[in-house]
Protein backbone atom coordinates (compact mmCIF):
# COMPACT_ATOMS: atom_id res chain seq x y z
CA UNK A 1 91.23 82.02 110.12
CA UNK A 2 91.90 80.85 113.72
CA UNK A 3 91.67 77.03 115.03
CA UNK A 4 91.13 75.57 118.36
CA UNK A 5 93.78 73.23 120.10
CA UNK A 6 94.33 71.69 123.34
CA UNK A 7 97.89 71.93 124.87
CA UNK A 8 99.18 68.56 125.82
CA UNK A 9 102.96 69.71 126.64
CA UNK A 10 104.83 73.20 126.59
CA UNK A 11 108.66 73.42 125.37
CA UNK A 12 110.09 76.51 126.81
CA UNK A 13 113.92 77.32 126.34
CA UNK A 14 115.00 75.64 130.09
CA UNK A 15 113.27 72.05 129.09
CA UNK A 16 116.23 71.09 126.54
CA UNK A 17 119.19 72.97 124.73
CA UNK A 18 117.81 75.68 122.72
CA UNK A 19 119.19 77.93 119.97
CA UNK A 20 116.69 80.80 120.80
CA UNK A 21 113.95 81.66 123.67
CA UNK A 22 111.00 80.81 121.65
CA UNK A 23 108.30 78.76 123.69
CA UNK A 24 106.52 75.99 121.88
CA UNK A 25 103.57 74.02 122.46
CA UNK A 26 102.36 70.31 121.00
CA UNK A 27 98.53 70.74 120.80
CA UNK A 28 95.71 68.48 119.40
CA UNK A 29 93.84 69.78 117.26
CA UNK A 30 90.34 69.71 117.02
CA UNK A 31 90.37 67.44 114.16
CA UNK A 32 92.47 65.03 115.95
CA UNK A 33 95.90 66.46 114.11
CA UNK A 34 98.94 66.88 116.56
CA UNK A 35 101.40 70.04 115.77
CA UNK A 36 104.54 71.74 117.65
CA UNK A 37 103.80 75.35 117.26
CA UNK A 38 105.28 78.68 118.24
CA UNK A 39 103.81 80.33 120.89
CA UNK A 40 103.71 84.18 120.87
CA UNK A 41 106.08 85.78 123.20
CA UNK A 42 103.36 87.45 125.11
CA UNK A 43 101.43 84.29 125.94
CA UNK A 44 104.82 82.47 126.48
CA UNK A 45 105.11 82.69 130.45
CA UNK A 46 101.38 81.99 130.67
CA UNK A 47 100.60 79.02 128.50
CA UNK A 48 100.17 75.64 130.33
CA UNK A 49 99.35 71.96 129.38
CA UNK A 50 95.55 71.61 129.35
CA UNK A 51 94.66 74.99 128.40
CA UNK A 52 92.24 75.62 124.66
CA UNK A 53 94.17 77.75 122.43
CA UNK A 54 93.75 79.44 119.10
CA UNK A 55 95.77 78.96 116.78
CA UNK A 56 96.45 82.06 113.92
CA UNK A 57 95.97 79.84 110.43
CA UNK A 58 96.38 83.32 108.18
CA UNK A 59 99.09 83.44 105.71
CA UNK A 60 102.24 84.75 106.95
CA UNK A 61 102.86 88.25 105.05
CA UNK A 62 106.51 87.81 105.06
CA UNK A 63 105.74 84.46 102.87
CA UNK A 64 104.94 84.85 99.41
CA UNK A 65 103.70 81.65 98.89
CA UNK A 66 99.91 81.59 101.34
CA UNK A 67 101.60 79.66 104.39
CA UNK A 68 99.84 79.60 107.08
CA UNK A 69 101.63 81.55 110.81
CA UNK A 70 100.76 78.62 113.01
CA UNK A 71 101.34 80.65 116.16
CA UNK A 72 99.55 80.15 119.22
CA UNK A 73 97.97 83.75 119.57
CA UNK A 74 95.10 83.21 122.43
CA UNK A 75 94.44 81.11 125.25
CA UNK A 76 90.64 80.55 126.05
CA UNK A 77 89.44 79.55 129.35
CA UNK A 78 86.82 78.54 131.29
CA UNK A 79 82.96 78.64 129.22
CA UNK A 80 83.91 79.83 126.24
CA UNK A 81 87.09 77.26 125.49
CA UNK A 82 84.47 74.62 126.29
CA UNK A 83 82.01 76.62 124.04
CA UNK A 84 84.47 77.05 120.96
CA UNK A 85 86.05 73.08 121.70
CA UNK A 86 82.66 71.75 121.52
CA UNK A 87 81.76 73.49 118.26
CA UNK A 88 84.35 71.95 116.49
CA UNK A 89 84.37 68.83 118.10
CA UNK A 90 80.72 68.00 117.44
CA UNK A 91 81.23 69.24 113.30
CA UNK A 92 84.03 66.64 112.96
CA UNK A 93 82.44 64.33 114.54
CA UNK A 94 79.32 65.22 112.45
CA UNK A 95 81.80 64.33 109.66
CA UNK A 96 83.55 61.13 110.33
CA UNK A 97 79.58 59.78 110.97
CA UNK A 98 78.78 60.71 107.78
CA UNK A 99 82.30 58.97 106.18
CA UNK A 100 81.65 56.06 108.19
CA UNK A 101 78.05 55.88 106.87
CA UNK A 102 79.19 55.73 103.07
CA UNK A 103 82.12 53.76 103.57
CA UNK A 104 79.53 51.21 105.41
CA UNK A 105 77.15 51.12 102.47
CA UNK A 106 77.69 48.46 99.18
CA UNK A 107 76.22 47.74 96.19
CA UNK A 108 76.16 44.67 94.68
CA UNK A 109 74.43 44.01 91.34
């Protein structure tokens, strides 16, 4: 299972004092959550604020307990990030109508 994101920063090793030279990006999430995530070291020199991402939600194999990886494993650009956003974007939204709809609605008798 994958999830869409939107970088809004990128942490790379030069930005602050670092233990390692792991990248990491804060995203928002298509359902309005905000993470810190790893970004793999492949994408690491090419990921950039603004850009869609997917995000790998598997579990991590080397975890016995089913945690998901949370690594950034795909940048999307151009039709299909707005494609893939949208899709997501327009079910949650779909949602929080429908919450606001029964939270709206009282009985009295």
């Amino acid at each position: 299972m994958y999830h869409p994101g939107k970088v809004i920063e990128v942490v790379r090793p030069s930005d602050a004092p670092s233990s390692d030279t792991s990248v990491q990006a804060t995203l928002r999430m298509w359902d309005e959550n905000i993470l810190t995530l790893l970004v793999a070291p492949k994408l690491a020199a090419k990921i950039k604020s603004g850009q869609t991402v997917l995000v790998d939600y598997r579990p991590d194999p080397a975890i016995r307990t089913p945690v998901p990886s949370h690594v950034i494993v795909k940048i999307l650009e151009g039709k299909k990030a707005e494609t893939i956003w949208g899709a997501y974007r327009e079910m949650y939204d779909k949602q929080r109508r429908a919450q606001a709809a029964n939270a709206a609605q009282s009985y009295i008798g």
